[in-house]
PDB file of N, CA and C in Angstrom:
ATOM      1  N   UNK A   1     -11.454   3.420  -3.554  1.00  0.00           N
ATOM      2  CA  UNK A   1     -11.979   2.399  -2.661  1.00  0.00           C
ATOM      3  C   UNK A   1     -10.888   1.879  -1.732  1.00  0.00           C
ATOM      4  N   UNK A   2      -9.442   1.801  -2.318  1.00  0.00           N
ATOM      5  CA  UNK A   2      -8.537   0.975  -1.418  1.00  0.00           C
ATOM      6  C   UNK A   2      -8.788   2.147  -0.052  1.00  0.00           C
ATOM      7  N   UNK A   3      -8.216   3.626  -0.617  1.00  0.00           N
ATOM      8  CA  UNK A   3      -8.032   4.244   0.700  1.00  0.00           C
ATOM      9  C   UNK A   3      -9.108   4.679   1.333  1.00  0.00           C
ATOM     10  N   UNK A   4     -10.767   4.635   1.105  1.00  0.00           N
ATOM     11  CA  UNK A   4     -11.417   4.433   2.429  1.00  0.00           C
ATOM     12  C   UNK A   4     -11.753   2.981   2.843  1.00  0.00           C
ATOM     13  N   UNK A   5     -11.033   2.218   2.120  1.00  0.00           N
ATOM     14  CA  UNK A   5     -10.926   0.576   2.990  1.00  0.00           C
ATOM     15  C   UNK A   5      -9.591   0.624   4.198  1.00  0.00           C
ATOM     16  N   UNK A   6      -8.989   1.793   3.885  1.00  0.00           N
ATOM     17  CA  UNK A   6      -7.449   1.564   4.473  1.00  0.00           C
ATOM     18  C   UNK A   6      -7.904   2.147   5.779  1.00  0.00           C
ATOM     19  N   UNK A   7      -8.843   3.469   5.711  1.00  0.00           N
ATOM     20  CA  UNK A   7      -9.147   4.350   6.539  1.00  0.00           C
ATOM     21  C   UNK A   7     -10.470   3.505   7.645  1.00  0.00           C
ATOM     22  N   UNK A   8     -10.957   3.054   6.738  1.00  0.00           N
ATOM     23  CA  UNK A   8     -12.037   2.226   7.759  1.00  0.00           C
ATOM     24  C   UNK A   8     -11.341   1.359   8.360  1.00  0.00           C
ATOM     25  N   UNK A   9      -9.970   0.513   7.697  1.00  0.00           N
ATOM     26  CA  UNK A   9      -9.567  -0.810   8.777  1.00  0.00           C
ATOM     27  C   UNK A   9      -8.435  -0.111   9.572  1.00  0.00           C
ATOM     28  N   UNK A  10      -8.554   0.958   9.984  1.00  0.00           N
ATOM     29  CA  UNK A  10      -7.415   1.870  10.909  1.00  0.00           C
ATOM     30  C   UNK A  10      -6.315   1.984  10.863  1.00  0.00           C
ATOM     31  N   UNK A  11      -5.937   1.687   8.943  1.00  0.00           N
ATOM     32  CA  UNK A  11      -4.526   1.494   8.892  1.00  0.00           C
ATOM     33  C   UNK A  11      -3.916   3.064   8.901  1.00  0.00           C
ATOM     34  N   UNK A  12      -2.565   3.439   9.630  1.00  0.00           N
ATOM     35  CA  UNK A  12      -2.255   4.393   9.667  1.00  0.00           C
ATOM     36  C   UNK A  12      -2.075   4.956   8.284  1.00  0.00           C
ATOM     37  N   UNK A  13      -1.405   4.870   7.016  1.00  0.00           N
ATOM     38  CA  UNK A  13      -1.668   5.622   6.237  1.00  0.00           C
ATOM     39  C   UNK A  13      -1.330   4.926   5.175  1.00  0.00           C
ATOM     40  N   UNK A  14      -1.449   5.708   3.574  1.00  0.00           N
ATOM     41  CA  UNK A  14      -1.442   4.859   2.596  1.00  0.00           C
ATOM     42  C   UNK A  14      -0.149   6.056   1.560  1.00  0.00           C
ATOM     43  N   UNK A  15       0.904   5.111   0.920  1.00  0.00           N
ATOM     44  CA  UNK A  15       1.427   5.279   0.371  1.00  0.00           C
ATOM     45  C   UNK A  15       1.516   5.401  -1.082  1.00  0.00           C
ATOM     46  N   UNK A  16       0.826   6.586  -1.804  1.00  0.00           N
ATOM     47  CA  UNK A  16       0.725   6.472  -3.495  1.00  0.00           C
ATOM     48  C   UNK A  16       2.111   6.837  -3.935  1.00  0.00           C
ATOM     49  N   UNK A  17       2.530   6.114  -4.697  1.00  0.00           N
ATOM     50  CA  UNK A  17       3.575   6.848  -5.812  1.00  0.00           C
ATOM     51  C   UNK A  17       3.018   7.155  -7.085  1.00  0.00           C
ATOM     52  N   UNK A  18       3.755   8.151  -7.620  1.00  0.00           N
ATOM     53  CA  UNK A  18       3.375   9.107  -8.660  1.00  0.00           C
ATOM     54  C   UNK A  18       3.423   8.675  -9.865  1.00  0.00           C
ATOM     55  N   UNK A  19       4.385   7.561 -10.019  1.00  0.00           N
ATOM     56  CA  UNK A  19       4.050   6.592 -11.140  1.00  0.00           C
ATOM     57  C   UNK A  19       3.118   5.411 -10.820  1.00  0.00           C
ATOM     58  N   UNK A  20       2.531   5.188 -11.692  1.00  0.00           N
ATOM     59  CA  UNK A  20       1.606   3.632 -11.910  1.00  0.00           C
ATOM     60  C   UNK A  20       0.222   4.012 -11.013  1.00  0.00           C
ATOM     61  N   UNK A  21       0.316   5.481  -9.867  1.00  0.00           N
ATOM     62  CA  UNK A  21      -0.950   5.606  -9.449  1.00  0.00           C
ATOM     63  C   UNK A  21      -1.475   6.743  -9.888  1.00  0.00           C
ATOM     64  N   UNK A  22      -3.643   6.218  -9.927  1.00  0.00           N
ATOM     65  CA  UNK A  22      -3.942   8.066 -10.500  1.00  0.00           C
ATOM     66  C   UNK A  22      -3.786   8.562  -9.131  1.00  0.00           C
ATOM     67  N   UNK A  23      -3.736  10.330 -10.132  1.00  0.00           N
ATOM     68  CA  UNK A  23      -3.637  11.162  -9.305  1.00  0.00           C
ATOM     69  C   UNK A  23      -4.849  11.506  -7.839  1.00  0.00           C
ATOM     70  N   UNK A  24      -4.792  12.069  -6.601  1.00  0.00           N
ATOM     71  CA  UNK A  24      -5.449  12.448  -5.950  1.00  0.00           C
ATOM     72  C   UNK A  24      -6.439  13.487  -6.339  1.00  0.00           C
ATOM     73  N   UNK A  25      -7.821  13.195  -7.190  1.00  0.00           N
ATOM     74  CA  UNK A  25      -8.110  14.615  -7.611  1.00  0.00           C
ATOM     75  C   UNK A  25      -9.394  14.555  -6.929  1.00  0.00           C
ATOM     76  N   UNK A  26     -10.212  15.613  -7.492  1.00  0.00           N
ATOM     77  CA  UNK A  26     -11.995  15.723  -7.206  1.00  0.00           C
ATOM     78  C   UNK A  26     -12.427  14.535  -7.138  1.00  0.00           C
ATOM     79  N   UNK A  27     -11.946  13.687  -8.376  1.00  0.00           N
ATOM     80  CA  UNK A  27     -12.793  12.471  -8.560  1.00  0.00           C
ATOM     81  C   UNK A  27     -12.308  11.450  -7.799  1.00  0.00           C
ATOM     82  N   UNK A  28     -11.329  11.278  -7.165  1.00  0.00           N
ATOM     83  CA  UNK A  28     -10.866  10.456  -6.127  1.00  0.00           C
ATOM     84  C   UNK A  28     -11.302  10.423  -4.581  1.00  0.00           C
ATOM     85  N   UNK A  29     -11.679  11.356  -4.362  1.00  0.00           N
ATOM     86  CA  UNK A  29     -11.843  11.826  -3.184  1.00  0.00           C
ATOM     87  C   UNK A  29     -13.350  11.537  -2.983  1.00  0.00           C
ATOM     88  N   UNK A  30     -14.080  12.340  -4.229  1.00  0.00           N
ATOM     89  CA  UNK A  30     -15.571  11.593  -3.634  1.00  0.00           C
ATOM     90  C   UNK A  30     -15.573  10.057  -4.322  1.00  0.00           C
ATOM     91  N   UNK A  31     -15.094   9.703  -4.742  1.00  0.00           N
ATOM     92  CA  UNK A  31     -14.742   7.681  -5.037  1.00  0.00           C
ATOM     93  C   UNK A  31     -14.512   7.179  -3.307  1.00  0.00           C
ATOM     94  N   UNK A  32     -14.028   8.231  -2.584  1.00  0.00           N
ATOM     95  CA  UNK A  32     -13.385   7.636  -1.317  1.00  0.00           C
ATOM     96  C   UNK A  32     -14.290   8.108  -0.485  1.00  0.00           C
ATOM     97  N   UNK A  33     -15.601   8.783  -0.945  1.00  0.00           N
ATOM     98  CA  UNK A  33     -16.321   9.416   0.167  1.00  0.00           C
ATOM     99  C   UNK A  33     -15.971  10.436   1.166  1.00  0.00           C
ATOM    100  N   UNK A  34     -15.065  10.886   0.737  1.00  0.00           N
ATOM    101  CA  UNK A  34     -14.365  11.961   1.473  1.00  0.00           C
ATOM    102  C   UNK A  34     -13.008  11.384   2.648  1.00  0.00           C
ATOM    103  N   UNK A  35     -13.456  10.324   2.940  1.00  0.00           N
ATOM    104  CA  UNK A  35     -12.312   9.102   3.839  1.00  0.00           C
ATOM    105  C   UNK A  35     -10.478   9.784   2.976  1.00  0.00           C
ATOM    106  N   UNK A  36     -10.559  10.265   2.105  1.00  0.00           N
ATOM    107  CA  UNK A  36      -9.564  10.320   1.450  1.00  0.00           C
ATOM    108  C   UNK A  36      -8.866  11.818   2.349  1.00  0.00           C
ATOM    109  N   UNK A  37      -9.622  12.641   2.868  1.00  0.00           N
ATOM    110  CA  UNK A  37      -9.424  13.834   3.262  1.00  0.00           C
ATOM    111  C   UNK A  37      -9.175  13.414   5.243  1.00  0.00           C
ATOM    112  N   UNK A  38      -9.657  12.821   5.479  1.00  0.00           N
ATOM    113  CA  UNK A  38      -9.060  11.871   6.949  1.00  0.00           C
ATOM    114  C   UNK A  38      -8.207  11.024   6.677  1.00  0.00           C
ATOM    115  N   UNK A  39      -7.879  10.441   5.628  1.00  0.00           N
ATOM    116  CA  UNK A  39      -6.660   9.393   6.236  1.00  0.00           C
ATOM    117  C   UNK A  39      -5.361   9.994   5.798  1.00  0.00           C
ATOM    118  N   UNK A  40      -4.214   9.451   6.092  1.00  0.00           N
ATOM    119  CA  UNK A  40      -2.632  10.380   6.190  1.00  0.00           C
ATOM    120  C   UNK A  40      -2.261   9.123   4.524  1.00  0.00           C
ATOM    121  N   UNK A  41      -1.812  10.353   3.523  1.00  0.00           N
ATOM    122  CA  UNK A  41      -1.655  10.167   2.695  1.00  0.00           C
ATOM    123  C   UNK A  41      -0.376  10.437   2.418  1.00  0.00           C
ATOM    124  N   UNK A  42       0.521   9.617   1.691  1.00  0.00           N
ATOM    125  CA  UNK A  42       1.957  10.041   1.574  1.00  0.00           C
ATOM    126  C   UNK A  42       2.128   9.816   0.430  1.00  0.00           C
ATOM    127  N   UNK A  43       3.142  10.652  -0.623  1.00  0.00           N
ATOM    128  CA  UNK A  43       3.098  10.310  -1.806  1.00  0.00           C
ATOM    129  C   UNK A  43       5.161  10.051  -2.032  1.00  0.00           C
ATOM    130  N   UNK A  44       5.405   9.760  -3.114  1.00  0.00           N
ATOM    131  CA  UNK A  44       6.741   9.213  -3.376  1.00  0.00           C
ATOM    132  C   UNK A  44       6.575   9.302  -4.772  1.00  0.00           C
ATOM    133  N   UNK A  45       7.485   9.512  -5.353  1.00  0.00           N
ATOM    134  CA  UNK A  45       8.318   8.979  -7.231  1.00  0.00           C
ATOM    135  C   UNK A  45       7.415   7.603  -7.610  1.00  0.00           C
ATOM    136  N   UNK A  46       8.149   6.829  -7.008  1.00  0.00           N
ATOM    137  CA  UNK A  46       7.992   4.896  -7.389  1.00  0.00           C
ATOM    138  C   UNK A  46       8.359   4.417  -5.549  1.00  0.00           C
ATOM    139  N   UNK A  47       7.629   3.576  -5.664  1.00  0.00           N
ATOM    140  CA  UNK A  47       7.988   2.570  -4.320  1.00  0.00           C
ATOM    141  C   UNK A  47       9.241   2.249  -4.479  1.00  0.00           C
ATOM    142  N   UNK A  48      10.043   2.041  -5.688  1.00  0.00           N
ATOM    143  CA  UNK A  48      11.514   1.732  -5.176  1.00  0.00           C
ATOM    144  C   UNK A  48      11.821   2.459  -4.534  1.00  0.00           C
ATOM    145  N   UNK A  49      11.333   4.405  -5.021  1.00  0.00           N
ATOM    146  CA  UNK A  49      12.214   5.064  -3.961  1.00  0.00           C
ATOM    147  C   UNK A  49      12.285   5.293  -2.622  1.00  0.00           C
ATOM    148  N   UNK A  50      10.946   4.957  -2.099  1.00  0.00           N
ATOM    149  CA  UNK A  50      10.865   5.106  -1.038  1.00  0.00           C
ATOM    150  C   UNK A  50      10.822   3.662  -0.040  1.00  0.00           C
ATOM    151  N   UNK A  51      10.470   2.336  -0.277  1.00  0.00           N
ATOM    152  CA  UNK A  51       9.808   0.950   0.280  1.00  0.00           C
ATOM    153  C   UNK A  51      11.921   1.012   1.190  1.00  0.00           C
ATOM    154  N   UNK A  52      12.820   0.924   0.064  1.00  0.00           N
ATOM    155  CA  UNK A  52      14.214   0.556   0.554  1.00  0.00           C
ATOM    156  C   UNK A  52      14.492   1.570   1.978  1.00  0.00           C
ATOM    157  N   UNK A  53      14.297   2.211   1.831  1.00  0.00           N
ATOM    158  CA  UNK A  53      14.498   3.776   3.034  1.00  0.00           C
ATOM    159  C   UNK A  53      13.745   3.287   4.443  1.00  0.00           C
ATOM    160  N   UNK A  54      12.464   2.731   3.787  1.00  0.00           N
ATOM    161  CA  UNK A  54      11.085   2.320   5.134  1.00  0.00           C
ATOM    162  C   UNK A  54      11.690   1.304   5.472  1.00  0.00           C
ATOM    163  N   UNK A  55      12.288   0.090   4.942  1.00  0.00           N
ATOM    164  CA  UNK A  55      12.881  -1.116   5.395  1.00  0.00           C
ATOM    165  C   UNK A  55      13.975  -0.869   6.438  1.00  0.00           C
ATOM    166  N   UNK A  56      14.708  -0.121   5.193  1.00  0.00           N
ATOM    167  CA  UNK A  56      16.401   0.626   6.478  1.00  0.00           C
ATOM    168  C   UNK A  56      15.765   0.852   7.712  1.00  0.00           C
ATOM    169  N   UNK A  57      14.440   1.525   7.931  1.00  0.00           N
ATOM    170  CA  UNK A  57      14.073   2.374   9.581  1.00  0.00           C
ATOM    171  C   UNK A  57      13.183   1.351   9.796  1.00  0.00           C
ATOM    172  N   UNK A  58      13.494  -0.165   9.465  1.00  0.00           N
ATOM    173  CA  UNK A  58      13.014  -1.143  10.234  1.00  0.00           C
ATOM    174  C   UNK A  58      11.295  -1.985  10.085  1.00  0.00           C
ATOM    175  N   UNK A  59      10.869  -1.350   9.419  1.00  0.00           N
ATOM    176  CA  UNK A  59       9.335  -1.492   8.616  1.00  0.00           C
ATOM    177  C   UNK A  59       9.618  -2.733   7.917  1.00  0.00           C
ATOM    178  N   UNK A  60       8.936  -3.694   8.232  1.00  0.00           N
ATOM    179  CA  UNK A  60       8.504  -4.962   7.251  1.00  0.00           C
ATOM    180  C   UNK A  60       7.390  -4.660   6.150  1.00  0.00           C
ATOM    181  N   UNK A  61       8.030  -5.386   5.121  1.00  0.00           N
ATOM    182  CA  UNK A  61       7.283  -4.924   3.998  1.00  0.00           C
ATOM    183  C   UNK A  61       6.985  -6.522   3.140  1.00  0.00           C
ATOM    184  N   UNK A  62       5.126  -6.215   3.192  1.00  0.00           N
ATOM    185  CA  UNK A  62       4.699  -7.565   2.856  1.00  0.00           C
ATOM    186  C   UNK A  62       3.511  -7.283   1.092  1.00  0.00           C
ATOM    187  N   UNK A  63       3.825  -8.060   0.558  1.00  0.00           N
ATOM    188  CA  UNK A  63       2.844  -8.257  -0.438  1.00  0.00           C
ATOM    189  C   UNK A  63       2.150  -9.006  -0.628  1.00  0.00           C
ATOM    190  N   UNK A  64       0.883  -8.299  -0.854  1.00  0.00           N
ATOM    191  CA  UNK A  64      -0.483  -9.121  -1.111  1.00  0.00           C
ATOM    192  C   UNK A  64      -0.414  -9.397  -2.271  1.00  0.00           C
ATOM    193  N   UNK A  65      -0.990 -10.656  -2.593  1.00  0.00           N
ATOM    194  CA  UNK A  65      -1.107 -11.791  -3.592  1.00  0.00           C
ATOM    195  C   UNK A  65      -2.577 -12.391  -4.141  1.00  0.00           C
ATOM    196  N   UNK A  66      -2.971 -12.614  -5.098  1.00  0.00           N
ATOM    197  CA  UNK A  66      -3.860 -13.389  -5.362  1.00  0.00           C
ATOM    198  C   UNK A  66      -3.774 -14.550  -5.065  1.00  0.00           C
ATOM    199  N   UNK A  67      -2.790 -15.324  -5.170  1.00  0.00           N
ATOM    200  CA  UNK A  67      -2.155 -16.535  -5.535  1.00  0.00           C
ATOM    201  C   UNK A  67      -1.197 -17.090  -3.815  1.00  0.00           C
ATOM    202  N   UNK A  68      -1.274 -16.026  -2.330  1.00  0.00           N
ATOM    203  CA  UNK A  68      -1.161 -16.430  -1.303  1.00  0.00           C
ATOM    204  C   UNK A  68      -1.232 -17.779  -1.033  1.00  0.00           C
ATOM    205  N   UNK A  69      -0.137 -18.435  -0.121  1.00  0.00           N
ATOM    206  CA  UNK A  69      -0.217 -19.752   0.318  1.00  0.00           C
ATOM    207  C   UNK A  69      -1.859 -19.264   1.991  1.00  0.00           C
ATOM    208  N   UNK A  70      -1.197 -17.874   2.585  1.00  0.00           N
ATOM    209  CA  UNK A  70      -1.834 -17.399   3.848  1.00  0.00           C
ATOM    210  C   UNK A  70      -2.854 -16.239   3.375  1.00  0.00           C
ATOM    211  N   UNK A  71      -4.267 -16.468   4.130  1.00  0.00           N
ATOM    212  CA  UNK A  71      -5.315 -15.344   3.766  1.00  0.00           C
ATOM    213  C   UNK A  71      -4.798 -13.913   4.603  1.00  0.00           C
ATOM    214  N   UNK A  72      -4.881 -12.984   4.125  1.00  0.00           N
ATOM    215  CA  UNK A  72      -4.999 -11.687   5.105  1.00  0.00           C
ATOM    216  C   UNK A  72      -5.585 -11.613   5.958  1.00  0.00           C
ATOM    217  N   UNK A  73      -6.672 -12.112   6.117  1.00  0.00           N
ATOM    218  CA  UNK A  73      -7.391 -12.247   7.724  1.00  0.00           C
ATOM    219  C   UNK A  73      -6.507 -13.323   8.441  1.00  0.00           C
ATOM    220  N   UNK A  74      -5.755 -14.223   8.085  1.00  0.00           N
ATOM    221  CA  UNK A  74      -5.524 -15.125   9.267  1.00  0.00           C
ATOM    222  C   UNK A  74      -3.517 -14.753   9.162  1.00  0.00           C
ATOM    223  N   UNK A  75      -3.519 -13.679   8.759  1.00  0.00           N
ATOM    224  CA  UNK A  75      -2.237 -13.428   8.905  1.00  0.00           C
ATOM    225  C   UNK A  75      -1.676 -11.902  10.494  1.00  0.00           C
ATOM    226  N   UNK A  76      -0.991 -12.414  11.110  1.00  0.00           N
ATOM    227  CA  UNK A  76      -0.538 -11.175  12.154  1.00  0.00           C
ATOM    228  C   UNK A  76      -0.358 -10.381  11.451  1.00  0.00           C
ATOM    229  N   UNK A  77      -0.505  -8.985  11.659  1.00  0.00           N
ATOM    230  CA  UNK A  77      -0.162  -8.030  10.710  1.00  0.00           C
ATOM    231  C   UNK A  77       0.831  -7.049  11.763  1.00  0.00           C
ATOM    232  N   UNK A  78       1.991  -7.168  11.589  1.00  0.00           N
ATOM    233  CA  UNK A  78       2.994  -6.566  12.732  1.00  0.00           C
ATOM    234  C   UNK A  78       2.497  -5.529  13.007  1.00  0.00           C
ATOM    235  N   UNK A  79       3.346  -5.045  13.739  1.00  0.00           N
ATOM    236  CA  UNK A  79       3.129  -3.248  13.803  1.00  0.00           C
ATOM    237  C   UNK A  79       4.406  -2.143  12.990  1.00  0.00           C
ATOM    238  N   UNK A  80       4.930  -2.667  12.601  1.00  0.00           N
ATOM    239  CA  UNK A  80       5.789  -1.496  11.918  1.00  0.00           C
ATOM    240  C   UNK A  80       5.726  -2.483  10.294  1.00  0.00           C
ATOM    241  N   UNK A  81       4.654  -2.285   9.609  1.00  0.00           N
ATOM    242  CA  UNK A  81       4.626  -3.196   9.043  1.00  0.00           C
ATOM    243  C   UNK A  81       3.946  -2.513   7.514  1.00  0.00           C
ATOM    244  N   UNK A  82       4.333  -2.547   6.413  1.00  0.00           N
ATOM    245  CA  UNK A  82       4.132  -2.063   4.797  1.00  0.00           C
ATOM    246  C   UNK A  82       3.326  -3.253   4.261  1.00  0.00           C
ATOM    247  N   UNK A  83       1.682  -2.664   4.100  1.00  0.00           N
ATOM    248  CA  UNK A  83       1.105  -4.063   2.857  1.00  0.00           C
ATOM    249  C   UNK A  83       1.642  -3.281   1.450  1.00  0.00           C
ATOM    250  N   UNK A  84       2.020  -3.657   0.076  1.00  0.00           N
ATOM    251  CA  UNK A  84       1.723  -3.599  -0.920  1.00  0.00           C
ATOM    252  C   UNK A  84       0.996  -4.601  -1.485  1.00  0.00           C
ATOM    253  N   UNK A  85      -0.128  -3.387  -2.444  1.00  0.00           N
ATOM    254  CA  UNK A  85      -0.680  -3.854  -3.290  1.00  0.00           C
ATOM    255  C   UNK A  85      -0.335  -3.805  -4.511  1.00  0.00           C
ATOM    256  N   UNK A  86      -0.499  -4.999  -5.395  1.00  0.00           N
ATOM    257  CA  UNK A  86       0.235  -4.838  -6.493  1.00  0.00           C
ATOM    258  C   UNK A  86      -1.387  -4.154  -8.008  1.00  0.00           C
ATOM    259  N   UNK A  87      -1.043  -3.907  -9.100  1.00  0.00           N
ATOM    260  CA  UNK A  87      -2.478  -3.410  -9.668  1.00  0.00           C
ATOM    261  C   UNK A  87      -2.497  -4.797 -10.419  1.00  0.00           C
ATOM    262  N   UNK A  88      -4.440  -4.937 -10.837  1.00  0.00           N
ATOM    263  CA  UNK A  88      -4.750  -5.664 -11.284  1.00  0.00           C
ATOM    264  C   UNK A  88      -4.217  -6.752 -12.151  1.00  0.00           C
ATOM    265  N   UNK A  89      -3.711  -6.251 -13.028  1.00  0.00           N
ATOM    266  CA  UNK A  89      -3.396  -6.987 -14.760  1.00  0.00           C
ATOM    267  C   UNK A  89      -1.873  -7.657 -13.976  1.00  0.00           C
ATOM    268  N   UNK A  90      -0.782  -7.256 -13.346  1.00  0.00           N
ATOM    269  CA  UNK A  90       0.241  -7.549 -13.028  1.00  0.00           C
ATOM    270  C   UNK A  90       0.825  -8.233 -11.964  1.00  0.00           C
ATOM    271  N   UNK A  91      -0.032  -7.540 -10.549  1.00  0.00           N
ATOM    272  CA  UNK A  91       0.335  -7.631  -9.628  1.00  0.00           C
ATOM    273  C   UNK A  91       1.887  -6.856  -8.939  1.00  0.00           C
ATOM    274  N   UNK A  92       2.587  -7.270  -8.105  1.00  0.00           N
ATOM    275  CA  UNK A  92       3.353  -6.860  -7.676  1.00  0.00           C
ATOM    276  C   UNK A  92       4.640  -6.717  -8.544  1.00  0.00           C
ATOM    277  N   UNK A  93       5.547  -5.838  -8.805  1.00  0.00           N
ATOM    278  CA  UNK A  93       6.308  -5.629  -9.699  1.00  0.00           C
ATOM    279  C   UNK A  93       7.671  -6.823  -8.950  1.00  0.00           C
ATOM    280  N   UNK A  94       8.482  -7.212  -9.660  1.00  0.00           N
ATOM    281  CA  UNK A  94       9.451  -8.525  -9.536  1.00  0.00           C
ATOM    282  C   UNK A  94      10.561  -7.206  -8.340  1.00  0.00           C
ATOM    283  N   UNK A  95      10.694  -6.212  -8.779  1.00  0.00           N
ATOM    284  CA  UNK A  95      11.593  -5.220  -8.045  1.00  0.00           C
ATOM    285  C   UNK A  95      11.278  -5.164  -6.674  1.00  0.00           C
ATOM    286  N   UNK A  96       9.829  -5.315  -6.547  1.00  0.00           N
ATOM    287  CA  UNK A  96       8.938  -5.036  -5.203  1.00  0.00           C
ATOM    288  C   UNK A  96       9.495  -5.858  -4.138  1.00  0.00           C
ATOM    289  N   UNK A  97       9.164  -7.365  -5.142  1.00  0.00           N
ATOM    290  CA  UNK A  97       9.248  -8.739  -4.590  1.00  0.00           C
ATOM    291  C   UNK A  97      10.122  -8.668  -4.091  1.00  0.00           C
ATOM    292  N   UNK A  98      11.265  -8.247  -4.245  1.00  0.00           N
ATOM    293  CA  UNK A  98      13.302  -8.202  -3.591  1.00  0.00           C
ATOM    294  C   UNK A  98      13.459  -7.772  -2.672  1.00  0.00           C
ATOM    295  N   UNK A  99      12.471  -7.086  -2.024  1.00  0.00           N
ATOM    296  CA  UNK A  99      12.762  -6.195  -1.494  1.00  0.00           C
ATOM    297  C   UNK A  99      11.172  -6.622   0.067  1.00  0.00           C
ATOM    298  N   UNK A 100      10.693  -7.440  -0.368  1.00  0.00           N
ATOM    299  CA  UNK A 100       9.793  -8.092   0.671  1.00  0.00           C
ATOM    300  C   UNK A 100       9.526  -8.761   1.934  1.00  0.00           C
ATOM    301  N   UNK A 101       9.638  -9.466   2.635  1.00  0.00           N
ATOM    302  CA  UNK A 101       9.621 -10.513   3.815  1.00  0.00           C
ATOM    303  C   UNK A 101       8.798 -11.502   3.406  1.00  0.00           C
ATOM    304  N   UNK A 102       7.819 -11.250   2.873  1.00  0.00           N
ATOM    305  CA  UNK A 102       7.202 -12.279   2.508  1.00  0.00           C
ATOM    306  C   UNK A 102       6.009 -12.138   1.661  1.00  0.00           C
TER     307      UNK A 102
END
């Protein structure tokens, strides 16, 4: 569901890492309605390895929150700009957070 929500709100692409996410399989794809096969999918290890690298080449990197002071609709959403989502039970990992803008 996230990535044909990502694909319907025209976000350029979505970043899975190979830990903590399932895999891209049959059953993902029709979960995504096929949206999964149009949108630009990038995969990585863990977001540590890759979020520090996207920052270096200038990418702001923001995390979504339950617990937000600001809603996502009433927030600018830059243009060179990283949402993470954090998963249910946890949310955003404390490593993530270090490494954020806001």
């Amino acid at each position: 569901m996230i990535i044909r929500s990502a694909v319907a709100g025209h976000v350029d692409g979505v970043i899975l890492p190979k830990k903590g996410c399932s895999d891209l399989n049959a059953l993902a794809i029709k979960a995504s309605a096929g949206t999964a096969l149009r949108g630009h999918i990038y995969h990585c290890k863990t977001l540590m390895d890759c979020l520090p690298d996207l920052r270096d080449a200038g990418f702001l990197i923001y995390t979504l929150r339950a617990d937000a002071n600001t809603s996502v609709f009433d927030f600018h959403i830059p243009e060179r700009c990283i949402l993470v989502l954090g998963n249910e039970t946890d949310g955003v990992s404390a490593d993530i957070e270090t490494l954020a803008h806001g």
